[in-house]
N, C-alpha and C. Protein backbone atom coordinates (compact mmCIF):
# COMPACT_ATOMS: atom_id res chain seq x y z
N UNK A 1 88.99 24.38 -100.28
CA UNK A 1 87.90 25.07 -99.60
C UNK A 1 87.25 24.12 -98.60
N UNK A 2 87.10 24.55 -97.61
CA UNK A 2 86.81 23.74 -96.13
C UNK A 2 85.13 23.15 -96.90
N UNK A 3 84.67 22.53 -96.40
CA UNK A 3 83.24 21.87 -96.30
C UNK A 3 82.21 23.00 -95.06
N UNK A 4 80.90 23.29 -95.75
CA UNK A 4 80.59 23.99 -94.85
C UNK A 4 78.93 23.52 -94.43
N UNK A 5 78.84 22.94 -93.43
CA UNK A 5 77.94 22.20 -93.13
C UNK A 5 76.52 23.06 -92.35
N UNK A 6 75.95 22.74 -92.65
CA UNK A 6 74.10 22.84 -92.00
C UNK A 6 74.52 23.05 -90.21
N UNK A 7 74.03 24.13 -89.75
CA UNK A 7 74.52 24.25 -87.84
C UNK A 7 73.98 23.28 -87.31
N UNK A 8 73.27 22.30 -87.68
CA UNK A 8 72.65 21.18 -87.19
C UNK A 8 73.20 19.88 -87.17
N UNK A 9 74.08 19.80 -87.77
CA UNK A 9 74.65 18.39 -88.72
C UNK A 9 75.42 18.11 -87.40
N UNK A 10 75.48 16.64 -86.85
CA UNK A 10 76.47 16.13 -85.99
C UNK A 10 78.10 16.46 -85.83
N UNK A 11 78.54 16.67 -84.42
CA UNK A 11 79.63 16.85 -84.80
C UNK A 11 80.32 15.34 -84.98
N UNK A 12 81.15 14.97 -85.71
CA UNK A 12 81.59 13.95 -85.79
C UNK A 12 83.35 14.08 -86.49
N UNK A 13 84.22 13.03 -85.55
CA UNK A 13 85.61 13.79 -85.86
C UNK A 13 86.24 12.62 -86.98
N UNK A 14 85.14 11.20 -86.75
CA UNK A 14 86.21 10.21 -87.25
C UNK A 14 85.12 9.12 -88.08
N UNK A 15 85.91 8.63 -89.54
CA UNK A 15 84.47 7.88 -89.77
C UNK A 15 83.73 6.71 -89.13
N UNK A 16 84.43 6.08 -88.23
CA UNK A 16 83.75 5.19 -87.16
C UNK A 16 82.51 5.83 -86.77
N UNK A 17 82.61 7.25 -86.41
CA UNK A 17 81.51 8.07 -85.66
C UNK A 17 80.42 8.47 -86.53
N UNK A 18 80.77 8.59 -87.68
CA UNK A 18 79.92 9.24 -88.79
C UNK A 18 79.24 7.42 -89.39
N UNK A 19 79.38 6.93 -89.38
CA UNK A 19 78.67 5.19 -89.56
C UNK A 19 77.70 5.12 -88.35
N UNK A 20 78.28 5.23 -86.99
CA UNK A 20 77.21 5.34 -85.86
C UNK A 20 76.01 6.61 -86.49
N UNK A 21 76.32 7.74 -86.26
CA UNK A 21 75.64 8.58 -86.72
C UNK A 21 74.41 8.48 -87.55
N UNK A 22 75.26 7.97 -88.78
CA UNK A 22 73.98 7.57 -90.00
C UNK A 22 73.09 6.31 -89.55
N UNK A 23 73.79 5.11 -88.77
CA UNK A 23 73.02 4.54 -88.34
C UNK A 23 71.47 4.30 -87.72
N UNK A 24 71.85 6.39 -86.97
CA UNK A 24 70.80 6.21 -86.19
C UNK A 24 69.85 7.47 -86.78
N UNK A 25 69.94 7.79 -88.10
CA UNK A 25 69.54 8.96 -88.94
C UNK A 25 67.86 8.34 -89.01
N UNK A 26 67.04 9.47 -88.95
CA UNK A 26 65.41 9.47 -89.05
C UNK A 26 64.61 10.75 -89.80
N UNK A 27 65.55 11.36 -90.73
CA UNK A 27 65.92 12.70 -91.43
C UNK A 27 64.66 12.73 -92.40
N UNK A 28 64.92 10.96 -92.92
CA UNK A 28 63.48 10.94 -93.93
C UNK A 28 62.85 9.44 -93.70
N UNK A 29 61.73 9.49 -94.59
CA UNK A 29 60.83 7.89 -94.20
C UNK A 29 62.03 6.58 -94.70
N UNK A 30 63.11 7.04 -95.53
CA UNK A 30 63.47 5.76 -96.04
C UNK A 30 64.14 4.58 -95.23
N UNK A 31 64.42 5.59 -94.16
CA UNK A 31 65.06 4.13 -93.04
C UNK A 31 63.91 3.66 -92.08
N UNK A 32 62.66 3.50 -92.51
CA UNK A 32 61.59 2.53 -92.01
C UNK A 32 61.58 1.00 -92.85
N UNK A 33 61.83 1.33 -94.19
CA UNK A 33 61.72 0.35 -95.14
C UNK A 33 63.25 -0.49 -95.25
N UNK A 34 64.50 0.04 -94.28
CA UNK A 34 65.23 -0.48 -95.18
C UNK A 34 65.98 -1.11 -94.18
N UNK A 35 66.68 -2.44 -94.45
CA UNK A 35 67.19 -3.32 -93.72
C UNK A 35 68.24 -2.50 -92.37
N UNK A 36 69.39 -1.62 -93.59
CA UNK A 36 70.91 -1.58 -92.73
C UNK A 36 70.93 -0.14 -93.43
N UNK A 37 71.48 0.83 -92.13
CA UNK A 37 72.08 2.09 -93.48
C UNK A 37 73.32 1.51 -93.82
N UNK A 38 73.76 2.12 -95.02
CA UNK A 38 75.00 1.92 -95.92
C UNK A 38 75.75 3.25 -95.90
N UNK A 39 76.56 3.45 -95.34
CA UNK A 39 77.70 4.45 -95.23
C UNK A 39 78.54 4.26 -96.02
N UNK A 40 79.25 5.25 -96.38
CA UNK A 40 80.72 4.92 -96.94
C UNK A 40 81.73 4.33 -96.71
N UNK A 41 82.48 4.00 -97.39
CA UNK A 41 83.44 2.73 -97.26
C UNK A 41 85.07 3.17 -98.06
N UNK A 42 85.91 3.00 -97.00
CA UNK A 42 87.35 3.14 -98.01
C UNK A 42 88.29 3.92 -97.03
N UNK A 43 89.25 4.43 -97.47
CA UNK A 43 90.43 4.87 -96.54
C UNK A 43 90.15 6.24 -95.84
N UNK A 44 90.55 6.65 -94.88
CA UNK A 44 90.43 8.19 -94.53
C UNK A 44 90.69 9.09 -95.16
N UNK A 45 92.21 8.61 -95.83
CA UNK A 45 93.11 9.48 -96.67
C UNK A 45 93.07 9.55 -98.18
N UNK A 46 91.77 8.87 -98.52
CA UNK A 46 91.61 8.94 -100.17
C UNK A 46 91.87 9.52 -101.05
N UNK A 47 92.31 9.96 -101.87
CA UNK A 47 92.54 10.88 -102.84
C UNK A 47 91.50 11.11 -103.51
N UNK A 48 90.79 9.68 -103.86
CA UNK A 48 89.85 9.94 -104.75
C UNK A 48 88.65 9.22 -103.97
N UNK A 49 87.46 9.75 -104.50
CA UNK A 49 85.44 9.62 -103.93
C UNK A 49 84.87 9.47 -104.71
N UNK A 50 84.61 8.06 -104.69
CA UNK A 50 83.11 7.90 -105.73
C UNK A 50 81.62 8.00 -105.24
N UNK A 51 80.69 9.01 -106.01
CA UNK A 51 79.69 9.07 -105.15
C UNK A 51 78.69 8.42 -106.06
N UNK A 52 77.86 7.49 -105.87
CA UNK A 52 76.75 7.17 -106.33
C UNK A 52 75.82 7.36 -105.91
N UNK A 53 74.32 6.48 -106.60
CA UNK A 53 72.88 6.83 -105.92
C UNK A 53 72.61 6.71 -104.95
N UNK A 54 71.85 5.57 -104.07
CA UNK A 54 71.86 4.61 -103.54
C UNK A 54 72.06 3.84 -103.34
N UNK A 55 72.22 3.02 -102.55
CA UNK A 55 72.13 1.40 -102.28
C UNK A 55 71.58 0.30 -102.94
N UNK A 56 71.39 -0.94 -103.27
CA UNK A 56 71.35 -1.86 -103.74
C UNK A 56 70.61 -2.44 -103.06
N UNK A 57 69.68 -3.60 -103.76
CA UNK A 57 69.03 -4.80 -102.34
C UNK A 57 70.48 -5.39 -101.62
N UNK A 58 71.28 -6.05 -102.04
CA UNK A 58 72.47 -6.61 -101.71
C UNK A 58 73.01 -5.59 -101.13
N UNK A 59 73.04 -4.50 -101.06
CA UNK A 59 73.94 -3.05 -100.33
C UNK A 59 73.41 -3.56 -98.80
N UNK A 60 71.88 -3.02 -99.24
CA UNK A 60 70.83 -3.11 -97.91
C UNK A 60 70.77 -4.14 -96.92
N UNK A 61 71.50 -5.35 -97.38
CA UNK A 61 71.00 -6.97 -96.53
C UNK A 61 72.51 -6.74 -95.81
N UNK A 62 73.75 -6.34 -96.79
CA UNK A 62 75.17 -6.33 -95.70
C UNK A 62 75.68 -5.05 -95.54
N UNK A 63 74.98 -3.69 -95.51
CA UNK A 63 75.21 -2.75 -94.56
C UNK A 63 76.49 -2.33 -95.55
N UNK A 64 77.15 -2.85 -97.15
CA UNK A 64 78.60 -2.23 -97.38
C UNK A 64 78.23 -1.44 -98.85
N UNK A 65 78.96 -1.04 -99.56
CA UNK A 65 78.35 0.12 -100.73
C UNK A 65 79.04 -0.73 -102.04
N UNK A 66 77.97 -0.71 -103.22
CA UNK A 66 78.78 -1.62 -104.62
C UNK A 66 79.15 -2.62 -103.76
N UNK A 67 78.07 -4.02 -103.57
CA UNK A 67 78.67 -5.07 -103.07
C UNK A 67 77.97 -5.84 -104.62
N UNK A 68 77.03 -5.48 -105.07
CA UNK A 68 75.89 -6.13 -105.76
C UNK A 68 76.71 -6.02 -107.05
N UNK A 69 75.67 -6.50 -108.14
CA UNK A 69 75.87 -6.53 -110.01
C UNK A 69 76.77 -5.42 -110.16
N UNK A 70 76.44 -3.95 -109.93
CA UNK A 70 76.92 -3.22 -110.39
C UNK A 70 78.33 -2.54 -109.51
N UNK A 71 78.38 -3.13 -108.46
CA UNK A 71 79.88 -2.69 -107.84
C UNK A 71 80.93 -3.98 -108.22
N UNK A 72 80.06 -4.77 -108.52
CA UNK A 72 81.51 -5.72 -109.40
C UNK A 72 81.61 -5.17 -110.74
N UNK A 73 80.40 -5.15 -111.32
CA UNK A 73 81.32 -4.07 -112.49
C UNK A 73 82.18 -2.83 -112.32
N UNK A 74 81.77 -1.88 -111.31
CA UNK A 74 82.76 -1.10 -110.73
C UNK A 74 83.83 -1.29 -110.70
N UNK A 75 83.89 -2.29 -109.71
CA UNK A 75 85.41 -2.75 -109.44
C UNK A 75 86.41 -2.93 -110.78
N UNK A 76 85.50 -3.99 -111.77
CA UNK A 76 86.64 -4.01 -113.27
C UNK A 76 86.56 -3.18 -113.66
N UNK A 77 85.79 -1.91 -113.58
CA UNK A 77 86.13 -0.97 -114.38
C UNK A 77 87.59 0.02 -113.94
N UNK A 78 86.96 -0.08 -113.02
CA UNK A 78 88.74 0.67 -111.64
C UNK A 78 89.84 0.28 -111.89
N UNK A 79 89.42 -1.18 -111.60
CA UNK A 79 91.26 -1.84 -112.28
C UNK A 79 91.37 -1.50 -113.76
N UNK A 80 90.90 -1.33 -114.79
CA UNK A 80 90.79 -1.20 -116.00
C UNK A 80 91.67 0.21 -116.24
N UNK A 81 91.37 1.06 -115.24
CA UNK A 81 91.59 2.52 -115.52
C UNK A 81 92.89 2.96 -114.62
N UNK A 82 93.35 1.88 -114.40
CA UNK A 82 94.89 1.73 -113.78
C UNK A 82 94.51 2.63 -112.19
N UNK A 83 92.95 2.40 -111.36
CA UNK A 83 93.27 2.93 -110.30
C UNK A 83 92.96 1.97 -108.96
N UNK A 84 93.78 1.95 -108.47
CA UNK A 84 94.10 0.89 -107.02
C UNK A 84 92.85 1.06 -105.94
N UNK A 85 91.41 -0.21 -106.30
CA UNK A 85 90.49 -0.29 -105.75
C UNK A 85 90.99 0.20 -104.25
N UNK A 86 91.67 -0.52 -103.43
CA UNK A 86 91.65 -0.31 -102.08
C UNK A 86 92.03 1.28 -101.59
N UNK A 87 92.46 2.06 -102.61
CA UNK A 87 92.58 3.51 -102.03
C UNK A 87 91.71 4.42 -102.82
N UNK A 88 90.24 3.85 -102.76
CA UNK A 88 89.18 4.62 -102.93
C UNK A 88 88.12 4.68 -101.98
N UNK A 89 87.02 6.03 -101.75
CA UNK A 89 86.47 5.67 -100.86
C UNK A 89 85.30 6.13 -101.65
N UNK A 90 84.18 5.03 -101.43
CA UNK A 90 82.99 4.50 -102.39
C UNK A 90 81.81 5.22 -101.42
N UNK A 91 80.91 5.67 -102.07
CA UNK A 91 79.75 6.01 -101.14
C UNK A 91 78.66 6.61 -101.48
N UNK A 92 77.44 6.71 -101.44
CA UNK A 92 76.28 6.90 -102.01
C UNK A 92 75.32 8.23 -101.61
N UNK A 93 74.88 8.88 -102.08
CA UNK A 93 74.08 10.38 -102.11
C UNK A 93 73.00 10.06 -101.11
N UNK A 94 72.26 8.89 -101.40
CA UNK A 94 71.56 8.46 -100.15
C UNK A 94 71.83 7.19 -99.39
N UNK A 95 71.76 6.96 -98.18
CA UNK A 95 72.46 6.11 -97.57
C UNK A 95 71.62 4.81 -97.20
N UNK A 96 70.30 4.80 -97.80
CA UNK A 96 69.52 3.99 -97.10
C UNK A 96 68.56 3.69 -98.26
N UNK A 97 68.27 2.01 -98.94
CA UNK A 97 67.85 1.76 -99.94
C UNK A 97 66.42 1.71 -100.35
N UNK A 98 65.74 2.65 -101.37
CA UNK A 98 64.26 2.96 -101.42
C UNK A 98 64.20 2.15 -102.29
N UNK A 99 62.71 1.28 -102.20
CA UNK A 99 62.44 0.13 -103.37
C UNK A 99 60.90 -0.16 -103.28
N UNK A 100 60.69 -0.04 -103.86
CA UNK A 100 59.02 -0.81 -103.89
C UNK A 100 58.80 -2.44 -104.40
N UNK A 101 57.92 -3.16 -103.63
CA UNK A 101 58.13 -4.29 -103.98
C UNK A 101 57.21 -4.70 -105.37
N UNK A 102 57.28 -6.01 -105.66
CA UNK A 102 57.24 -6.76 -107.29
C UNK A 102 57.20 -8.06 -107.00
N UNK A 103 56.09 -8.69 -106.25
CA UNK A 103 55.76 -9.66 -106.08
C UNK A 103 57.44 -9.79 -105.11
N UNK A 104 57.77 -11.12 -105.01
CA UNK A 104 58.86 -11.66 -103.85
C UNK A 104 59.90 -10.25 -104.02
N UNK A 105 60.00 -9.59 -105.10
CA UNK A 105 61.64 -9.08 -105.43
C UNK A 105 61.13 -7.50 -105.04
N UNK A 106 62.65 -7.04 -104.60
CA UNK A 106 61.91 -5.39 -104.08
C UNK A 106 62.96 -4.53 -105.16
N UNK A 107 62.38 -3.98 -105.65
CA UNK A 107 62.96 -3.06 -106.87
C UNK A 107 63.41 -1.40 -106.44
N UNK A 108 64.17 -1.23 -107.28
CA UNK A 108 65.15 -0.10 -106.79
C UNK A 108 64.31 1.28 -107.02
N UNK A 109 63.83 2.21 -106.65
CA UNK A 109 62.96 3.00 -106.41
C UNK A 109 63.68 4.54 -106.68
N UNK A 110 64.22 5.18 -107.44
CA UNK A 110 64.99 7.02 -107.42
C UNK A 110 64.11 7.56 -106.60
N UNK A 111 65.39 7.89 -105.50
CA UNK A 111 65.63 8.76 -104.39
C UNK A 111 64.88 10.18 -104.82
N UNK A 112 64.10 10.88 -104.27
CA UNK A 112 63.31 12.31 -104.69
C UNK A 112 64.38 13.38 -104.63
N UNK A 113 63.96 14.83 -104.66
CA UNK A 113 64.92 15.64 -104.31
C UNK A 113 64.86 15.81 -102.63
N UNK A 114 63.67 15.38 -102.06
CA UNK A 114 64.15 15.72 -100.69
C UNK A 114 64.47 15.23 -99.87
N UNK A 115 64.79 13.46 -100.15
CA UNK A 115 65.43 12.74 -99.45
C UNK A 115 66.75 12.75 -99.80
N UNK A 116 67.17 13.30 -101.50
CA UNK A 116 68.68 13.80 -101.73
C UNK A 116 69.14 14.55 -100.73
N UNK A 117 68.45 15.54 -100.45
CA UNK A 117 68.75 17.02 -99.63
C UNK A 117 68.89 16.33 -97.84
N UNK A 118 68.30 15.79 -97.60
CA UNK A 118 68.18 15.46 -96.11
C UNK A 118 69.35 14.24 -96.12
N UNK A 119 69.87 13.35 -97.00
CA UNK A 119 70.80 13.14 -96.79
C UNK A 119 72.38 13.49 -97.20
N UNK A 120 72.12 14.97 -97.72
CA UNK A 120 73.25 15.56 -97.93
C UNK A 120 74.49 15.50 -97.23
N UNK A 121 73.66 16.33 -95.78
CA UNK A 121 74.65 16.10 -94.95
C UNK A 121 75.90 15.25 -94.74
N UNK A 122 75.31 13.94 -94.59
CA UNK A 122 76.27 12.44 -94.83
C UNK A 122 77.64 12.81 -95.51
N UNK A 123 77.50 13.21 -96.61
CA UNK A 123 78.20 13.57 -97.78
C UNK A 123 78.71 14.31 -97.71
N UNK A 124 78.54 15.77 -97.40
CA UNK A 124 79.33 16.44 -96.89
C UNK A 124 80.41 16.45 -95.46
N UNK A 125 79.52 15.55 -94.80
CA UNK A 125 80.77 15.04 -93.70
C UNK A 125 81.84 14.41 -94.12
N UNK A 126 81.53 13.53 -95.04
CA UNK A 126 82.05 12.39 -95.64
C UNK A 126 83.58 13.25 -96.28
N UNK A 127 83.29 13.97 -96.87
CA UNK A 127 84.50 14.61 -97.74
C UNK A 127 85.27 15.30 -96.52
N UNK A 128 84.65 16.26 -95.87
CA UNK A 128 85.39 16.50 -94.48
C UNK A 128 86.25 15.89 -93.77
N UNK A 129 85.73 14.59 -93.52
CA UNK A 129 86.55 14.14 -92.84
C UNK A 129 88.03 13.45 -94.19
N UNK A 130 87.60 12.97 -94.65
CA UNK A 130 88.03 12.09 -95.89
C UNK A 130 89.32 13.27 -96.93
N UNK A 131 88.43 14.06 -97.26
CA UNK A 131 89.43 15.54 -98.06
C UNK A 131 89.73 14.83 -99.18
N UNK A 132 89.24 14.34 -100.05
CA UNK A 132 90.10 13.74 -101.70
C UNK A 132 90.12 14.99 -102.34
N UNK A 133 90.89 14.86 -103.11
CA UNK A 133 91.25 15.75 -103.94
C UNK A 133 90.60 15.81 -105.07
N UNK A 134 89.56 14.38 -105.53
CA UNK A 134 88.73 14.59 -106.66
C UNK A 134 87.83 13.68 -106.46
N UNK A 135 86.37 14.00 -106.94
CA UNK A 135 85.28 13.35 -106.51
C UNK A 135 84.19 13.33 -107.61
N UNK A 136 84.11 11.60 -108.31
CA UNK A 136 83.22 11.37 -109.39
C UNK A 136 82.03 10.98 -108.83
N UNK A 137 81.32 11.64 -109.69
CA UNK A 137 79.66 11.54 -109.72
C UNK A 137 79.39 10.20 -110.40
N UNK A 138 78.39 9.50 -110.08
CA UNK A 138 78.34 8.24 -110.61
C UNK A 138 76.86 8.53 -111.18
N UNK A 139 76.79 9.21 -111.92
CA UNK A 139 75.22 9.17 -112.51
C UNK A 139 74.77 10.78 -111.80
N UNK A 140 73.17 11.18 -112.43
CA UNK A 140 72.70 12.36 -112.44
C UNK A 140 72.12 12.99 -110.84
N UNK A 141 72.08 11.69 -110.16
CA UNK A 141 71.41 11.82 -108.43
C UNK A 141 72.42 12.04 -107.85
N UNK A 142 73.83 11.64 -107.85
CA UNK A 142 75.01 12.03 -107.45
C UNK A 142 75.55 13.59 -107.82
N UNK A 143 75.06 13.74 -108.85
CA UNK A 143 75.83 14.61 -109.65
C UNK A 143 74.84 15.68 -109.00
N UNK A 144 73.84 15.87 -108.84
CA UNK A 144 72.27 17.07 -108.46
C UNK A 144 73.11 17.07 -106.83
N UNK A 145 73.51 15.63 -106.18
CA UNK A 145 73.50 15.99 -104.77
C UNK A 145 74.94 17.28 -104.32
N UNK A 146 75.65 16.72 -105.29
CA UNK A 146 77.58 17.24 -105.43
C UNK A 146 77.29 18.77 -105.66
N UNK A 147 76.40 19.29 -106.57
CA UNK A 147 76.50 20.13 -107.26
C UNK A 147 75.49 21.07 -106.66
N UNK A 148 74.14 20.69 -106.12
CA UNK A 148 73.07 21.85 -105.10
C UNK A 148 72.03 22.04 -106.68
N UNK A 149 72.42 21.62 -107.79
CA UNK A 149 71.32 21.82 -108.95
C UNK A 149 71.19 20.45 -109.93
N UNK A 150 69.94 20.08 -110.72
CA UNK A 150 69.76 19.24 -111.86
C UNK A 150 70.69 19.31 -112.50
N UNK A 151 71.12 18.12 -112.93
CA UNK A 151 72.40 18.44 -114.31
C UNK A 151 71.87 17.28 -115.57
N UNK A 152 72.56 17.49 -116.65
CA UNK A 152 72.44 16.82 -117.66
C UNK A 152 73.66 16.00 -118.27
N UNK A 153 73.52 14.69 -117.68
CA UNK A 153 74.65 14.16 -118.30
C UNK A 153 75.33 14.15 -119.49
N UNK A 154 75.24 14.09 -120.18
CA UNK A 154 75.37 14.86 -121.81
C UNK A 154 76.13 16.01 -121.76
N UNK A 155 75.77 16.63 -121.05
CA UNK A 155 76.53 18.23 -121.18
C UNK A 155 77.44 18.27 -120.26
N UNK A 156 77.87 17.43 -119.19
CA UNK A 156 78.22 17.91 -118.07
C UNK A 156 79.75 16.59 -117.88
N UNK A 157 79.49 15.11 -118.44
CA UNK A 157 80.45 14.16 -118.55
C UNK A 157 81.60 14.94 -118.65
N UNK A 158 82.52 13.93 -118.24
CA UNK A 158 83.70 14.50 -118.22
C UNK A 158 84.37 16.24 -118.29
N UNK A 159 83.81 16.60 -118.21
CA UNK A 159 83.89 18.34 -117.71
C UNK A 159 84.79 18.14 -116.05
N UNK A 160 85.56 19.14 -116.47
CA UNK A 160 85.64 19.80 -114.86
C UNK A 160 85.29 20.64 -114.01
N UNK A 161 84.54 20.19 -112.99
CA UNK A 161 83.39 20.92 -112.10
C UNK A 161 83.65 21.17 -110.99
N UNK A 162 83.33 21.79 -110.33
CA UNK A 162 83.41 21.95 -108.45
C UNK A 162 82.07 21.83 -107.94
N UNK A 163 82.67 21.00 -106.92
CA UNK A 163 81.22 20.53 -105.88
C UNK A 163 81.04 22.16 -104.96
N UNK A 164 79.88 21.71 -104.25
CA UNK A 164 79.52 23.30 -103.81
C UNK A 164 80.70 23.45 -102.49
N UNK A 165 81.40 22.90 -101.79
CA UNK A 165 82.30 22.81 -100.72
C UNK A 165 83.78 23.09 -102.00
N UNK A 166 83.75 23.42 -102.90
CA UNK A 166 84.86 23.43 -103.76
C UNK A 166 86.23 22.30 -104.12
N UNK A 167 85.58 21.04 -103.85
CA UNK A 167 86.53 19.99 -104.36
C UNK A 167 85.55 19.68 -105.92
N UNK A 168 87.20 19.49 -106.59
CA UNK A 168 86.79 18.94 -107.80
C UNK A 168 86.29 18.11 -108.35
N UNK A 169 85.57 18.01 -109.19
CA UNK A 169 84.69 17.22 -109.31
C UNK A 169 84.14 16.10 -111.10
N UNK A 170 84.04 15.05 -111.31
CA UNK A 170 83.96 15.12 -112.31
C UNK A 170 82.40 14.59 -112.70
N UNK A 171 81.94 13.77 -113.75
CA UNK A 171 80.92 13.36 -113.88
C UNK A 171 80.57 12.00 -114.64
N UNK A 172 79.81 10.99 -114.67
CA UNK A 172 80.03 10.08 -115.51
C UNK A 172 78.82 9.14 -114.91
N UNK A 173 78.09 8.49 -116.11
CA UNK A 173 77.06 7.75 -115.75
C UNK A 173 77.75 6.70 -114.51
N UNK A 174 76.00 5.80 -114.19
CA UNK A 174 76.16 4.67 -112.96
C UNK A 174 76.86 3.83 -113.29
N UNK A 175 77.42 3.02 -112.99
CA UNK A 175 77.38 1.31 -113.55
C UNK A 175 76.28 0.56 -113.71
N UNK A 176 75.20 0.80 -113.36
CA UNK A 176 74.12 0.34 -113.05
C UNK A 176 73.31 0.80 -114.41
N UNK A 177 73.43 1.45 -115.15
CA UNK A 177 73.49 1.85 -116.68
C UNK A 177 73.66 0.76 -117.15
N UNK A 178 75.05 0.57 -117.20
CA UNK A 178 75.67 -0.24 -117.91
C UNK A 178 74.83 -1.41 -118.02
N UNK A 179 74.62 -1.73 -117.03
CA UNK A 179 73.53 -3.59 -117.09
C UNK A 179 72.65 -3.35 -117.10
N UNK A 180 71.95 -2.38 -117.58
CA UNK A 180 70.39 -2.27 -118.51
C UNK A 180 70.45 -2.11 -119.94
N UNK A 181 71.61 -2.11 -120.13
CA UNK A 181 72.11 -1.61 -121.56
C UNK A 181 71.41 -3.35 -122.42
N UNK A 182 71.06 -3.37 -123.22
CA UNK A 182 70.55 -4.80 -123.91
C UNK A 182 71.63 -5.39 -124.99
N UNK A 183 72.00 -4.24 -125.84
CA UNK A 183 72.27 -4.56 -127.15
C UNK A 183 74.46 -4.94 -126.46
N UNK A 184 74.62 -6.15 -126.99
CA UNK A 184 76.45 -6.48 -126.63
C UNK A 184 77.12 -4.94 -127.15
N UNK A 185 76.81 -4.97 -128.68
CA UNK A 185 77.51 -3.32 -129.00
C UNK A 185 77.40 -1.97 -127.98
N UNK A 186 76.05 -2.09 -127.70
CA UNK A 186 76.24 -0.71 -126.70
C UNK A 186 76.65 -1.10 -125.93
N UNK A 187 76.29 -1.98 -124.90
CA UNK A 187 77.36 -2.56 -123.52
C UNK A 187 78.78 -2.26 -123.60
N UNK A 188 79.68 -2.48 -125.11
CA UNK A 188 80.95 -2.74 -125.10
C UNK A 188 81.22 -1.46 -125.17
N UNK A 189 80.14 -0.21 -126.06
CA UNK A 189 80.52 0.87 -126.38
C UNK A 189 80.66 1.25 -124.80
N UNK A 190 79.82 1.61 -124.49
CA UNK A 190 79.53 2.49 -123.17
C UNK A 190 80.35 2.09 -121.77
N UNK A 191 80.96 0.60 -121.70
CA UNK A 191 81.85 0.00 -120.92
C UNK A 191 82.94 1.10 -121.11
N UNK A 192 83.24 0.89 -122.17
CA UNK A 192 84.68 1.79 -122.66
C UNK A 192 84.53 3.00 -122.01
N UNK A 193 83.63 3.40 -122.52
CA UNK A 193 83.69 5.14 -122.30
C UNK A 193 83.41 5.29 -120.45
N UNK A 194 82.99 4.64 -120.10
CA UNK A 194 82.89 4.52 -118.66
C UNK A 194 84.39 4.44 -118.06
N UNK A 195 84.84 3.29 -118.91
CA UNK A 195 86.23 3.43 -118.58
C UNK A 195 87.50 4.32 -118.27
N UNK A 196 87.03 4.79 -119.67
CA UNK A 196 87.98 5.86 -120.44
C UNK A 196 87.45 7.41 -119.41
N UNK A 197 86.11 7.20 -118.75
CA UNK A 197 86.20 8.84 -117.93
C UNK A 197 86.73 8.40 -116.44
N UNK A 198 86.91 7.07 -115.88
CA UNK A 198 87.73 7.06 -114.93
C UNK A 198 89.22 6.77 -114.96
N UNK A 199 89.45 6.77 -116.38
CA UNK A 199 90.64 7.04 -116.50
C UNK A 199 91.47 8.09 -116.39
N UNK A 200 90.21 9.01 -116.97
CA UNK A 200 90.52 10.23 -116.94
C UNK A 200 90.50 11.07 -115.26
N UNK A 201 90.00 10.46 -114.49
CA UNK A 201 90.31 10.66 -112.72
C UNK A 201 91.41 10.33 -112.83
N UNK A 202 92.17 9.37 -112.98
CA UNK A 202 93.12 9.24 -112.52
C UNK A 202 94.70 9.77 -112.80
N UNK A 203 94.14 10.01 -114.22
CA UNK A 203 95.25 11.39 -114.85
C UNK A 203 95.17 12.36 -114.05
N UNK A 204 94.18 13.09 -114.15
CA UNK A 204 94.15 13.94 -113.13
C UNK A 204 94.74 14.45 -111.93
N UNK A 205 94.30 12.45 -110.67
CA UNK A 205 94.75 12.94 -109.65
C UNK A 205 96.50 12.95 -109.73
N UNK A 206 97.24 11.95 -110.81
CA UNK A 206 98.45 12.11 -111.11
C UNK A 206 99.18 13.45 -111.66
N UNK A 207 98.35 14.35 -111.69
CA UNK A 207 98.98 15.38 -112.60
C UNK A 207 98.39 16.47 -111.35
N UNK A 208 97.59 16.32 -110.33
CA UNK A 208 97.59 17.14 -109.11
C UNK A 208 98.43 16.49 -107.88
N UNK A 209 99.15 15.60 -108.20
CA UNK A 209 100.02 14.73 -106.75
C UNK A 209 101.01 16.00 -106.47
C-alpha cells in the first residue's frame, strides 16, 4: 500500500533531498534548542526500518541516528539476531533532540503528541522513498507515531501490525530501556528478549523474500 502523505508535505524524490528538507524544518519549537536535525540513515533499498524516539545528545552534536550508549547497544543486538547492520535503515519519530538542561548535562526530554504528529511527515517520506518490507518500532513513541494511536507495549510486542500506510510492522521496547535497567539479571533478561524480537524481524523478512 503506497504511503499517503499530508498535500503539504515536500515533494522530495531522493533521500539526499529529504535530509536537506528536514534540515530546514520549523514545523515545531524543537529545532530552536537543538544543535543538528538527525535524519535517517541506511540504504535506499532496505528491507528492513528501525524507527525510534528521538535523538540523543551525541545524535544532536553529529547530525547521525544511534551513534550514542544506546545505538551501540543496538548495533550488538542486530548482529546478535543474525541481521546485517549495513542493510538497515535506522531513524527516529522525531528528528530533532528535546532535552532540558541539569546543571552542565542536557537530559533527554519525551517528545509530546504534537511534535510526534508534526514530525510525522519525515517518516512517512522516509518509507516512501525507502519501501522495506518490515518496520520495528523501537519503544511506545515510535510505535503511537507508526500506528496514528497510544499503544501498550505489553500487549502489542511482538504482534503483527500494520503501520497506517500498510507496511508491516512489529513492536519492541528502546535500547535505551535496556541501560536504565539496574539489576545484571534484568539487563540479561530483557537483552535477550530484545534480542529474540529482532530476531524475530528477521525470520520474517526471510520467510517474505
Amino acid at each position: 500500500m503506497a504511503t499517503e502523505l499530508p498535500l503539504d508535505a515536500p515533494m522530495v524524490e531522493t533521500l539526499a533531498a529529504l535530509r536537506e528538507a528536514e534540515a530546514a524544518c520549523t514545523r515545531c519549537p524543537l529545532h530552536r534548542n537543538a544543535t543538528l536535525v538527525v535524519p535517517g540513515e541506511g540504504p535506499d533499498t532496505a528491507r528492513l526500518m528501525l524507527v525510534g524516539e528521538q535523538p540523543g545528545d551525541q545524535e544532536d552534536l553529529s547530525g547521525k541516528p544511534f551513534v550514542g550508549p544506546a545505538g551501540k547497544l543496538l548495533d550488538r543486538a542486530i548482529a546478535e539476531a543474525g541481521i546485517d547492520r549495513r542493510e538497515v535503515f535506522v531513524t527516529n519519530a522525531v528528528k530533532h533532540f528535546k532535552w532540558e538542561a541539569r546543571g552542565k548535562r542536557r537530559l533527554h526530554k519525551k517528545p509530546n503528541a504534537h511534535e510526534i504528529e508534526r514530525c510525522r511527515w519525515w517518516n512517512d517520506l522516509e518509507r516512501a522513498l525507502v519501501k522495506p518490507d518490515l518496520v520495528v518500532a523501537l519503544g511506545a513513541t515510535a510505535a503511537a507515531s507508526l500506528l496514528g494511536r497510544t499503544v501498550t507495549l505489553a500487549r502489542t510486542r511482538g504482534t503483527a501490525l500494520t503501520a497506517r500506510d500498510g507496511t508491516a510492522l512489529l513492536v519492541t521496547v528502546h535500547p535505551s530501556y535496556l541501560l536504565r535497567l539496574r539489576g545484571e539479571a534484568d539487563r540479561t533478561r530483557e537483552y535477550a528478549a530484545f534480542v529474540a524480537d529482532l530476531a524475530l524481524a528477521a525470520r520474517r523478512l526471510r520467510s517474505a523474500a
